[in-house]
PDB file of N, CA and C in Angstrom:
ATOM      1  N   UNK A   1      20.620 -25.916  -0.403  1.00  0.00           N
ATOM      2  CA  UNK A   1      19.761 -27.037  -0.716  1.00  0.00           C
ATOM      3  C   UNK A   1      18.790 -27.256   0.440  1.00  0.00           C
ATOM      4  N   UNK A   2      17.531 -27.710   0.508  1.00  0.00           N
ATOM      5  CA  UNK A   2      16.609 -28.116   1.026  1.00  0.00           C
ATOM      6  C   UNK A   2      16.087 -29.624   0.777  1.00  0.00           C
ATOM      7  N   UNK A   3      15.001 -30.385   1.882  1.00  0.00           N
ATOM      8  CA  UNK A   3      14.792 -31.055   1.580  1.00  0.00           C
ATOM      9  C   UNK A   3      12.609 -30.806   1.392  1.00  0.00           C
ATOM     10  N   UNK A   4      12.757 -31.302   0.121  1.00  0.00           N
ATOM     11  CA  UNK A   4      11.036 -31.104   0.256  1.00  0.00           C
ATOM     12  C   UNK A   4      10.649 -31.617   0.900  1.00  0.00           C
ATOM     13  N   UNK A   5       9.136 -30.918   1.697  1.00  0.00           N
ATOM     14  CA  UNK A   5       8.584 -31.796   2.724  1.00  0.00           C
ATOM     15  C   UNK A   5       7.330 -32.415   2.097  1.00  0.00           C
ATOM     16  N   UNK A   6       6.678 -31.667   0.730  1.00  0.00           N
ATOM     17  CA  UNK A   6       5.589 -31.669   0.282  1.00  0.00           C
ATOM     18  C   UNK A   6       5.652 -31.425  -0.628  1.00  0.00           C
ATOM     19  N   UNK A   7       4.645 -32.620  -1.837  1.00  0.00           N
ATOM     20  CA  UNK A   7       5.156 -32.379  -3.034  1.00  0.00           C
ATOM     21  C   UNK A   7       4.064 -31.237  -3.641  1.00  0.00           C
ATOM     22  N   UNK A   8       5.367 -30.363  -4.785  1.00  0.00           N
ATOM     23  CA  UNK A   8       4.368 -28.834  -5.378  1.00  0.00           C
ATOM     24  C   UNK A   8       5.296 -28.943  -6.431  1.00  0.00           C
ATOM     25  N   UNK A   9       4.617 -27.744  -7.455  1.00  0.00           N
ATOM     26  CA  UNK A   9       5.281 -27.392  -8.313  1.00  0.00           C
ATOM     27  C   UNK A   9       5.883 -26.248  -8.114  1.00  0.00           C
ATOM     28  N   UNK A  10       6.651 -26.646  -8.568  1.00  0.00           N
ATOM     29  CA  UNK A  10       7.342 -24.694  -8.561  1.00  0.00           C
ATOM     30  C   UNK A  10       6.865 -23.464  -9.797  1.00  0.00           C
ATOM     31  N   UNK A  11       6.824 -22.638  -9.548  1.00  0.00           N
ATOM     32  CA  UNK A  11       6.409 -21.844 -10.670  1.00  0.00           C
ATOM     33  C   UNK A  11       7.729 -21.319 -11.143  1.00  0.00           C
ATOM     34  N   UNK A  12       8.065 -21.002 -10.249  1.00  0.00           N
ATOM     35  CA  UNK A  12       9.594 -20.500 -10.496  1.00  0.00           C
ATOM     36  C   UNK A  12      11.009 -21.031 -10.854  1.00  0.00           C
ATOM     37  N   UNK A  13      10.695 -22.552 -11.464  1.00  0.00           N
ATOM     38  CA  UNK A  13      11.479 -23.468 -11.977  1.00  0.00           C
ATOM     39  C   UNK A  13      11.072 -24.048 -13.536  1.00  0.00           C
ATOM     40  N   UNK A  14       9.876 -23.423 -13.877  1.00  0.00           N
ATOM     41  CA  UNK A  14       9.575 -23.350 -15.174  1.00  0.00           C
ATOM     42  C   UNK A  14       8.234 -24.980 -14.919  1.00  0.00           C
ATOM     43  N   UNK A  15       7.327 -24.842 -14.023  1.00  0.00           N
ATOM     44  CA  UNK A  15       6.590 -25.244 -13.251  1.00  0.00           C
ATOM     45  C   UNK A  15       7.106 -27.040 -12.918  1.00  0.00           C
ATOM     46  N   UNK A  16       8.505 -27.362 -12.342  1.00  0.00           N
ATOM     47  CA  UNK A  16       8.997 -27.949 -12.436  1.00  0.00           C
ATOM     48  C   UNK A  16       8.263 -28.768 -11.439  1.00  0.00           C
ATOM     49  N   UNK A  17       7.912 -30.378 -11.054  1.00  0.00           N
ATOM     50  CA  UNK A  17       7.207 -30.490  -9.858  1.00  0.00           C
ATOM     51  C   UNK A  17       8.546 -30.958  -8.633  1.00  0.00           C
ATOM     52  N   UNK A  18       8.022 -30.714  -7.150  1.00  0.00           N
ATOM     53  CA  UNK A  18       9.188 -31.465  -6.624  1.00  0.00           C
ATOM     54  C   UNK A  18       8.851 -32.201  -5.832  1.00  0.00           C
ATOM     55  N   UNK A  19       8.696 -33.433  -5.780  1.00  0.00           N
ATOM     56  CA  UNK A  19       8.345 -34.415  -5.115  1.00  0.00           C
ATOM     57  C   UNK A  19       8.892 -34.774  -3.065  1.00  0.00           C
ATOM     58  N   UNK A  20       7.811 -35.133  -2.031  1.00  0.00           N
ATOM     59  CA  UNK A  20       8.355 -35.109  -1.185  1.00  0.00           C
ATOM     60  C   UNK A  20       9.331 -36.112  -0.988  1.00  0.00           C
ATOM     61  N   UNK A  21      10.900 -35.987  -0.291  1.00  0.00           N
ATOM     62  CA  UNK A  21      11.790 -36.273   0.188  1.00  0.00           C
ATOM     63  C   UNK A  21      12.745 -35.900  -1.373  1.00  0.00           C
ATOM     64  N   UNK A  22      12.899 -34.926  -1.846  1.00  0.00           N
ATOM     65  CA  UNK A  22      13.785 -34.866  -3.228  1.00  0.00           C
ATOM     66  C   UNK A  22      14.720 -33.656  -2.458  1.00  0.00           C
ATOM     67  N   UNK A  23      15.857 -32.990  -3.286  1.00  0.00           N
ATOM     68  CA  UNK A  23      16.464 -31.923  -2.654  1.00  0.00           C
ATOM     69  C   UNK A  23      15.823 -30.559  -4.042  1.00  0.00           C
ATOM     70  N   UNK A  24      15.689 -29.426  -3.456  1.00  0.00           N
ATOM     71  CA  UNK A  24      15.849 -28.305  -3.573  1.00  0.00           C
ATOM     72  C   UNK A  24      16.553 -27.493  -3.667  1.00  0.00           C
ATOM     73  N   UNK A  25      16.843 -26.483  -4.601  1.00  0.00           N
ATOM     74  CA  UNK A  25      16.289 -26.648  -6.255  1.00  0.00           C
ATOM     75  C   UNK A  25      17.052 -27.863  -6.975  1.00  0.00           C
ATOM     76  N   UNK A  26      16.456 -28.727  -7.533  1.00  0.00           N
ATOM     77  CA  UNK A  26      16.881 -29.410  -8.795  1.00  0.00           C
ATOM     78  C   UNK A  26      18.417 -28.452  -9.538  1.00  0.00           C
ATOM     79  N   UNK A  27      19.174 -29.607 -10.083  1.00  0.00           N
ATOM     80  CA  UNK A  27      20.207 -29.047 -10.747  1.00  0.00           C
ATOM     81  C   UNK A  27      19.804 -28.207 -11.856  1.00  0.00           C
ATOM     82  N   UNK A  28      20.493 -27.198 -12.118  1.00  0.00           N
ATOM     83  CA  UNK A  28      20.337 -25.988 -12.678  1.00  0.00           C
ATOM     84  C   UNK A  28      19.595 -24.952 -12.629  1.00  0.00           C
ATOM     85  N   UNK A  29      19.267 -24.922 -11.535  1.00  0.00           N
ATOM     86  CA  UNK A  29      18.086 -24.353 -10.997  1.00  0.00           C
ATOM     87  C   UNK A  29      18.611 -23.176  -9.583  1.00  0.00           C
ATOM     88  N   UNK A  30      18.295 -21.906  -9.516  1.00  0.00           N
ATOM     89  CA  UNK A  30      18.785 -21.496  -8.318  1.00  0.00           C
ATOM     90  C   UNK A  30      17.149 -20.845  -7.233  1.00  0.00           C
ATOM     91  N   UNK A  31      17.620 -21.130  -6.338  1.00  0.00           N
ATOM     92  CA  UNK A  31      16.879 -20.070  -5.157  1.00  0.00           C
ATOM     93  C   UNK A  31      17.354 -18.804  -4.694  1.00  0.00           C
ATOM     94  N   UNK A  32      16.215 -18.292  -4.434  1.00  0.00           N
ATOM     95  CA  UNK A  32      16.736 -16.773  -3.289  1.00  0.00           C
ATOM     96  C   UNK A  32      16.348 -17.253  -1.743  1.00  0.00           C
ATOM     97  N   UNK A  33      17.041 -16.459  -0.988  1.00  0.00           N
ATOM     98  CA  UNK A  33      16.661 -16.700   0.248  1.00  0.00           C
ATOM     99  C   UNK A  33      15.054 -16.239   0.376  1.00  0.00           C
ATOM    100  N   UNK A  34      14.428 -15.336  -0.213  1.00  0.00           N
ATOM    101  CA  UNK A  34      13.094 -14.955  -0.219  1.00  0.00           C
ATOM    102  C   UNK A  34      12.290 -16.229  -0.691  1.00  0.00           C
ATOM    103  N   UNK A  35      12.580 -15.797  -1.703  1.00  0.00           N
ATOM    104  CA  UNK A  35      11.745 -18.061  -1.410  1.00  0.00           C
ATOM    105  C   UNK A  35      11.708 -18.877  -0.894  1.00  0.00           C
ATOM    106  N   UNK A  36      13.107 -19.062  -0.820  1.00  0.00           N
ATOM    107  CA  UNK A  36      13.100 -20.478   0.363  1.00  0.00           C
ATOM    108  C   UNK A  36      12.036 -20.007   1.555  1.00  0.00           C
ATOM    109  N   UNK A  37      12.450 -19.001   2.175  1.00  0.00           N
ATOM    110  CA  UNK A  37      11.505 -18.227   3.212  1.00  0.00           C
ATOM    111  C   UNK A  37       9.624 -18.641   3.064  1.00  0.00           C
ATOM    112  N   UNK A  38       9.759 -18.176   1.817  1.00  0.00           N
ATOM    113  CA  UNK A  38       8.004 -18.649   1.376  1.00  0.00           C
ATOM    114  C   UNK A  38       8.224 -19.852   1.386  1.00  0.00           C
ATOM    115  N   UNK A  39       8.476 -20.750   0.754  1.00  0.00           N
ATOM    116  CA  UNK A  39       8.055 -22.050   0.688  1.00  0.00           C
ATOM    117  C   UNK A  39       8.592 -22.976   1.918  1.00  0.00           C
ATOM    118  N   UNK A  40       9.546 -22.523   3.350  1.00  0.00           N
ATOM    119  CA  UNK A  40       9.621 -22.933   4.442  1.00  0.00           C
ATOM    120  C   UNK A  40       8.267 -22.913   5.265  1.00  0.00           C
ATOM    121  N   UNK A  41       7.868 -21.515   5.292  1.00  0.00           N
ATOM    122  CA  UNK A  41       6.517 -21.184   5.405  1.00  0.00           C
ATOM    123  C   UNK A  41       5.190 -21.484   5.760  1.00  0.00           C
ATOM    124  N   UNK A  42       4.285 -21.242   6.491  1.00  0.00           N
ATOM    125  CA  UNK A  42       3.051 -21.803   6.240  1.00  0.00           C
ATOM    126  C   UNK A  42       1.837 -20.443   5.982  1.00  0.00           C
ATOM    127  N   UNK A  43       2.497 -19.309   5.530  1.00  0.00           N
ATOM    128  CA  UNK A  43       1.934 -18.100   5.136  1.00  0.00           C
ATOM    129  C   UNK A  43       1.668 -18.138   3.389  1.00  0.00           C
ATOM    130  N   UNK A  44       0.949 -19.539   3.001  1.00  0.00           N
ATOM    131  CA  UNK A  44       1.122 -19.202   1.606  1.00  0.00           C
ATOM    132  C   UNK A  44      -0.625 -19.862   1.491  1.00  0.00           C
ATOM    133  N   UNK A  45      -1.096 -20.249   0.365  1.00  0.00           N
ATOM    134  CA  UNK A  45      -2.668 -19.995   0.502  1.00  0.00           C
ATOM    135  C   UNK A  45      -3.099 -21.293   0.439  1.00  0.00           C
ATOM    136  N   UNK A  46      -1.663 -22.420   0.773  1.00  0.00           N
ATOM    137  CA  UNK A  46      -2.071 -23.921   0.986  1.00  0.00           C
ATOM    138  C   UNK A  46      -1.283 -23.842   2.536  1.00  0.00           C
ATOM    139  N   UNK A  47      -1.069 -23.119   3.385  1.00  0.00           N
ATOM    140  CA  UNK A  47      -1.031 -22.979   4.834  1.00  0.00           C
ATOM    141  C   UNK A  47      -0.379 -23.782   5.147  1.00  0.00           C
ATOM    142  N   UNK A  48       0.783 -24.395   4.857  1.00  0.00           N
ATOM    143  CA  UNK A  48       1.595 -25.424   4.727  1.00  0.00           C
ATOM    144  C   UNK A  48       2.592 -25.204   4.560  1.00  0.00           C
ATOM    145  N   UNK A  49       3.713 -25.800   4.571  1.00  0.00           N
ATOM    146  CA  UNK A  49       5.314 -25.364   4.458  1.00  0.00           C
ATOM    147  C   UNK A  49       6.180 -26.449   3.441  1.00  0.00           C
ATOM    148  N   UNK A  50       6.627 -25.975   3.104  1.00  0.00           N
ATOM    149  CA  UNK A  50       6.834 -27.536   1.383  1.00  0.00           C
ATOM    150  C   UNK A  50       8.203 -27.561   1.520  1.00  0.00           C
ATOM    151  N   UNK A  51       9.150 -26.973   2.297  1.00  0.00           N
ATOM    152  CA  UNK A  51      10.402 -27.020   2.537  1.00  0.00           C
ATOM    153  C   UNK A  51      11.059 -26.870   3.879  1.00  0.00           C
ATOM    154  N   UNK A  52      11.743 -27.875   4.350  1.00  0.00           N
ATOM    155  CA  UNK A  52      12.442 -27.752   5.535  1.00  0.00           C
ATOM    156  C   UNK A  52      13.632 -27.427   5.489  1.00  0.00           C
ATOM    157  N   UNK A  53      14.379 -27.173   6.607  1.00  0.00           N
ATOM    158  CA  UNK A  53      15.712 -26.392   6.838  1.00  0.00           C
ATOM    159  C   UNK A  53      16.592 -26.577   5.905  1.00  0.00           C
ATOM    160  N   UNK A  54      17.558 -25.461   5.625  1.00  0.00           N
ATOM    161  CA  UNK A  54      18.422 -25.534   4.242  1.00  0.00           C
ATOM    162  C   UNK A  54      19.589 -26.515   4.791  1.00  0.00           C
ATOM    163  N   UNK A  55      20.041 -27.316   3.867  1.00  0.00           N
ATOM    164  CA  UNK A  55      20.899 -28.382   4.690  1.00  0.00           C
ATOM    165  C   UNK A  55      22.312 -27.876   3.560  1.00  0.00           C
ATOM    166  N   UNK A  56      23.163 -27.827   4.285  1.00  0.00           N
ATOM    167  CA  UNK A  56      24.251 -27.890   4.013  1.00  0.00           C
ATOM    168  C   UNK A  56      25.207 -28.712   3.362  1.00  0.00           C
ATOM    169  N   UNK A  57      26.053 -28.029   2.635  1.00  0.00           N
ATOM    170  CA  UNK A  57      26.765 -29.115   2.002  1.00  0.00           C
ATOM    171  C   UNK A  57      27.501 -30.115   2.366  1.00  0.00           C
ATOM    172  N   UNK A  58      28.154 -30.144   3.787  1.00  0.00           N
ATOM    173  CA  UNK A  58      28.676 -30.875   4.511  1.00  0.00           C
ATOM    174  C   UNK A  58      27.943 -31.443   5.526  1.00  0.00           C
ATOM    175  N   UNK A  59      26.509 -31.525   5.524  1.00  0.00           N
ATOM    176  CA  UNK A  59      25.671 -31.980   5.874  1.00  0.00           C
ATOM    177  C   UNK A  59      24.912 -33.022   5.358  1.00  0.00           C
ATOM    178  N   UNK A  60      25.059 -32.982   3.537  1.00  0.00           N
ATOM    179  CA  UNK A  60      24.709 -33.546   2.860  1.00  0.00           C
ATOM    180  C   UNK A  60      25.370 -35.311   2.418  1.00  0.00           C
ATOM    181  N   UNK A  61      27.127 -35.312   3.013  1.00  0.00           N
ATOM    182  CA  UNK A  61      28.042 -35.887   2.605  1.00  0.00           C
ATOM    183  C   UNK A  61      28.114 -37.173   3.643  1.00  0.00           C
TER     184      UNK A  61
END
């Protein structure tokens, strides 16, 4: 899980939007580490990073 930093849509959630401060991915929904990677990122063509560090489940609690 992640926390958004910036709100986007995902394309890859069936263009689901995710609003900033929500968690990542939405239920039923999975990630790859290659994504998360992109969308941690600021190598994408809004130069920006829409996700911060993957937080843990016992991090979460």
């Amino acid at each position: 899980m992640y926390k958004v930093l910036e709100t986007f849509i995902e394309k890859d959630h069936e263009n689901r939007k995710y609003t900033k401060g929500e968690v990542y991915p939405a239920e039923g929904f999975k990630v790859t580490k290659k994504r998360a990677a992109e969308l941690q990122g600021n190598k994408n063509k809004y130069k920006r990073p829409f996700l911060g560090e993957e937080i843990k489940a016992s991090d979460s609690k």
